[in-house]
Protein backbone atom coordinates (compact mmCIF):
# COMPACT_ATOMS: atom_id res chain seq x y z
CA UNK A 1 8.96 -33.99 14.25
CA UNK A 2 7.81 -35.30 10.75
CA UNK A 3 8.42 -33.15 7.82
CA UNK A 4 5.30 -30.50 7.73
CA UNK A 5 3.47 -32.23 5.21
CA UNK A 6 3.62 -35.37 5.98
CA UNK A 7 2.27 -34.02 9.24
CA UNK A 8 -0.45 -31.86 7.97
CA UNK A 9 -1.41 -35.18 5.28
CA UNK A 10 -1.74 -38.25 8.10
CA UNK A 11 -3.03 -35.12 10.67
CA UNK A 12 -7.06 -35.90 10.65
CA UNK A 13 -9.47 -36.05 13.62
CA UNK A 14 -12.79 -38.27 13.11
CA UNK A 15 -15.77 -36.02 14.26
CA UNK A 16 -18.40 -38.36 15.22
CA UNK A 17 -19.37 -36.47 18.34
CA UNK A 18 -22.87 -36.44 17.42
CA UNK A 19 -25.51 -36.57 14.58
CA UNK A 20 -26.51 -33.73 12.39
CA UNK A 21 -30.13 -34.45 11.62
CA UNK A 22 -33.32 -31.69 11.09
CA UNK A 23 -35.32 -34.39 13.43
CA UNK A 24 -32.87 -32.83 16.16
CA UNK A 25 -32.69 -29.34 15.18
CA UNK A 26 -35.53 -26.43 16.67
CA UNK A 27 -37.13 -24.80 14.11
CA UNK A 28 -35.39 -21.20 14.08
CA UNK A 29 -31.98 -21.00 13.47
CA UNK A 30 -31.56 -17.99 16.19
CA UNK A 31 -32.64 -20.80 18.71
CA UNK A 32 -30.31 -23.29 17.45
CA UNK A 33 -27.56 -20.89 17.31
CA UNK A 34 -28.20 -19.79 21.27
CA UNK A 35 -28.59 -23.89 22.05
CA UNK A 36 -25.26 -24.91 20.56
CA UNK A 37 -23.50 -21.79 21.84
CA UNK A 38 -24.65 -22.40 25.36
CA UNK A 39 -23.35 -25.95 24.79
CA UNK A 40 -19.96 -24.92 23.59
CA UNK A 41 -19.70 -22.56 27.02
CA UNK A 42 -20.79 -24.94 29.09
CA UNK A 43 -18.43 -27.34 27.44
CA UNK A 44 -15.62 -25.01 28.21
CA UNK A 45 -14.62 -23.78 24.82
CA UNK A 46 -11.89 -21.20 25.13
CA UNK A 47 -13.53 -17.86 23.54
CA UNK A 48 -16.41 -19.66 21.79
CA UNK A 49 -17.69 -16.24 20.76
CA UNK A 50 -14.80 -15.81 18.74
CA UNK A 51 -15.81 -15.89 15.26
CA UNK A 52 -14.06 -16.09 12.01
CA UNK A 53 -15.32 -12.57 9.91
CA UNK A 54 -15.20 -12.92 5.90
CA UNK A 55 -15.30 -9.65 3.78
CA UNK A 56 -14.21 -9.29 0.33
CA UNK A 57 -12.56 -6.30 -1.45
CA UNK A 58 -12.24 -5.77 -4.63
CA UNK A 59 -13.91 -9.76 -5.35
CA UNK A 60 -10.98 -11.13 -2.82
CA UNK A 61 -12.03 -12.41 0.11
CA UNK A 62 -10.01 -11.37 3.75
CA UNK A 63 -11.14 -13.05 6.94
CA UNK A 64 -10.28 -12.00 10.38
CA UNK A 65 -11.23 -13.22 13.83
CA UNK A 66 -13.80 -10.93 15.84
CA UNK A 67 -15.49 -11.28 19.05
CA UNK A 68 -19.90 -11.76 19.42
CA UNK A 69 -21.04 -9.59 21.48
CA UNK A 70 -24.66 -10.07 21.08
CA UNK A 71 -27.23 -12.44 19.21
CA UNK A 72 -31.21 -12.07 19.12
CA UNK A 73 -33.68 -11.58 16.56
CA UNK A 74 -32.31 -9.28 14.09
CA UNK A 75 -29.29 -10.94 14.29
CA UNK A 76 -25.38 -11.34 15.54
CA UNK A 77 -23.71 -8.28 16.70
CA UNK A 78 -19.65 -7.64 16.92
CA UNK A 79 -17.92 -4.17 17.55
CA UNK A 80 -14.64 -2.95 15.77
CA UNK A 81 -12.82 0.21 14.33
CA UNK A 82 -14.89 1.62 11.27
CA UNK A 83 -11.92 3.02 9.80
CA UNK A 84 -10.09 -0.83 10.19
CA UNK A 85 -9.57 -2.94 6.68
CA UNK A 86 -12.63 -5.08 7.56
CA UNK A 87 -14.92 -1.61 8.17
CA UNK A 88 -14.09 -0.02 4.87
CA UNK A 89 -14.30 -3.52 3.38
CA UNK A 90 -18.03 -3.73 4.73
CA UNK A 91 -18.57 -0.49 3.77
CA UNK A 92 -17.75 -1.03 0.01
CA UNK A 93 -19.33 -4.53 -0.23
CA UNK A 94 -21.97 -4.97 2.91
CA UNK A 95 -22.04 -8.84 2.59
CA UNK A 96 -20.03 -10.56 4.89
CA UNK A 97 -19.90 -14.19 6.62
CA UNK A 98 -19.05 -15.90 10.23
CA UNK A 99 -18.00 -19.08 10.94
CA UNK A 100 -17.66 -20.32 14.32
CA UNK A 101 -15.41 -23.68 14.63
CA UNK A 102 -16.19 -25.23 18.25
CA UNK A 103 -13.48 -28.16 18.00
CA UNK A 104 -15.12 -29.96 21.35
CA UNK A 105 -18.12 -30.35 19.85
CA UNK A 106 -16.70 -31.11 16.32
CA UNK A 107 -19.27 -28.45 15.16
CA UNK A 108 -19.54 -25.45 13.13
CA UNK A 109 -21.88 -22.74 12.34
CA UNK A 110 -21.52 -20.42 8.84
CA UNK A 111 -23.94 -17.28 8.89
CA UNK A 112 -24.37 -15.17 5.40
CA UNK A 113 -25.60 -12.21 5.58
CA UNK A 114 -26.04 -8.62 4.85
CA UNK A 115 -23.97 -6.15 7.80
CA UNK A 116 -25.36 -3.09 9.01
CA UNK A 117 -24.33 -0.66 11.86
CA UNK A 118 -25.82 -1.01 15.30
CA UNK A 119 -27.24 2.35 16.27
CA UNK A 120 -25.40 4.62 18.00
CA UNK A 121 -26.83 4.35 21.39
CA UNK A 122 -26.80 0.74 21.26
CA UNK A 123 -22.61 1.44 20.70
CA UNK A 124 -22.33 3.90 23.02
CA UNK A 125 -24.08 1.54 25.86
CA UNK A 126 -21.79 -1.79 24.99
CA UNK A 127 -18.46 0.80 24.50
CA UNK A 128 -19.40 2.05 28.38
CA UNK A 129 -19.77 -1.63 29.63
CA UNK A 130 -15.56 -2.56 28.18
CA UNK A 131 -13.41 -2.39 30.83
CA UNK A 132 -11.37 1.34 31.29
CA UNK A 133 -7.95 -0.12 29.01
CA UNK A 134 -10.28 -1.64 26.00
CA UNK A 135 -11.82 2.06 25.78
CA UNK A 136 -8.57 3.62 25.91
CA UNK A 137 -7.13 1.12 23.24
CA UNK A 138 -10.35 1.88 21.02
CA UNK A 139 -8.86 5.75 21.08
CA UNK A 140 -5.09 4.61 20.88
CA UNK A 141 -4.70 2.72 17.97
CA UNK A 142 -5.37 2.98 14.44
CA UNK A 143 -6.07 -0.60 13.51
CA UNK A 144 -4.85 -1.56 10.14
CA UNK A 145 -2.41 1.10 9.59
CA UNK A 146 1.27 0.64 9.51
CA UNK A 147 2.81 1.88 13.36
CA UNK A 148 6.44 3.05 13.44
CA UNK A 149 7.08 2.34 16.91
CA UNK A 150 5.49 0.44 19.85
CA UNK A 151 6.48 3.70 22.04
CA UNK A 152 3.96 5.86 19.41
CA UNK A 153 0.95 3.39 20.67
CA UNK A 154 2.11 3.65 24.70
CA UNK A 155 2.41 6.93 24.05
CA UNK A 156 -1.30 7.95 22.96
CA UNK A 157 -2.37 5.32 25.98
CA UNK A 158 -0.49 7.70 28.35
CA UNK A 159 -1.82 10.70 27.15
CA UNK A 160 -5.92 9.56 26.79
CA UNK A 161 -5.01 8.00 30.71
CA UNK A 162 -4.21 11.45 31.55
CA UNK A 163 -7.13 13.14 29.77
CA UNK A 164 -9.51 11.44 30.94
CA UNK A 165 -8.42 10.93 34.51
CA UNK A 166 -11.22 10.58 36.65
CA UNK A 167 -13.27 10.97 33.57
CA UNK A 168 -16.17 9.05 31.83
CA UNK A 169 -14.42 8.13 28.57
CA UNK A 170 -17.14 8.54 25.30
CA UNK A 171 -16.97 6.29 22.61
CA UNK A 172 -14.33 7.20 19.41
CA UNK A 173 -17.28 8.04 16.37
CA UNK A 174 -14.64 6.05 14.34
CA UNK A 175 -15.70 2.64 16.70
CA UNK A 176 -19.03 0.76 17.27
CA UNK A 177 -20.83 -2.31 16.62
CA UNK A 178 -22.36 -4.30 13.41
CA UNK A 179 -24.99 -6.35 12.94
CA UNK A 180 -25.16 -9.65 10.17
């Protein structure tokens, strides 16, 4: 292989996959949004709900990929740890962005906006619908904190299997969903 850079200098993909133009765009951007998204999943773009999340801390900016979970009027919804980096980033400085890349359809989408928590019964209804192991992991690990051991994390999985055995398991109050 090339040295890196001469790599990453001659690496360049022409996106002419289509024209950007407002004659071909609907008129609200929530619309849009749902018609390009539909596109991308129809296109088969691996996870094209993942999105790129940008806080800032502090004035410096920290991005990290999350996962839409919902989009509609009031705006595009995600669900994480509160107590993560990016939750007590949002909670010091509640302005965040989103970029989706699709590469298939050479396309992306930015969104700016102000974040907000979802309510609590709208958390508690999307944190029933993840499958049994995602709700244990929401329990089991302390995102963004420093683990000694991967036996520490298997650990807490084993013992939240065994308490709630047979159990309904309730949503952590230290996990839920946002809203940009």
């Amino acid at each position: 292989m090339k040295h890196l850079n001469e790599y990453l200098q001659g690496s360049r993909i022409q996106y002419d996959k289509g024209i950007l133009s407002e004659n071909h765009l609907l008129e609200n951007p929530l619309d849009q949004f749902e018609a390009w998204m539909k596109e991308a999943i129809a296109a088969g773009v691996s996870e094209p709900n993942a999105v790129d999340l940008s806080t800032v801390n502090d004035g410096r900016p920290s991005s990290r990929i999350v996962l839409l979970k919902g989009v509609d009027k009031r705006g595009f919804v995600f669900y994480t740890n509160y107590d993560s980096r990016k939750g007590k980033e949002m909670a010091e400085s509640p302005f965040v962005s989103l970029n989706f890349f699709w590469t298939l359809q050479a396309r992306q989408v930015r969104i700016e906006g102000r974040i907000e928590k979802v309510s609590p019964e709208e958390s508690d209804a999307y944190f029933a619908s993840r499958p049994r192991d995602s709700q244990i992991g929401a329990w089991a690990s302390a995102q963004s904190t420093v683990i000694k051991s991967r036996e520490i994390i298997e650990s807490n999985i084993a013992q939240l299997e065994k308490q709630y055995e047979g159990k309904d398991i309730p949503r952590p109050a230290h996990w839920g969903g946002y809203i940009v």
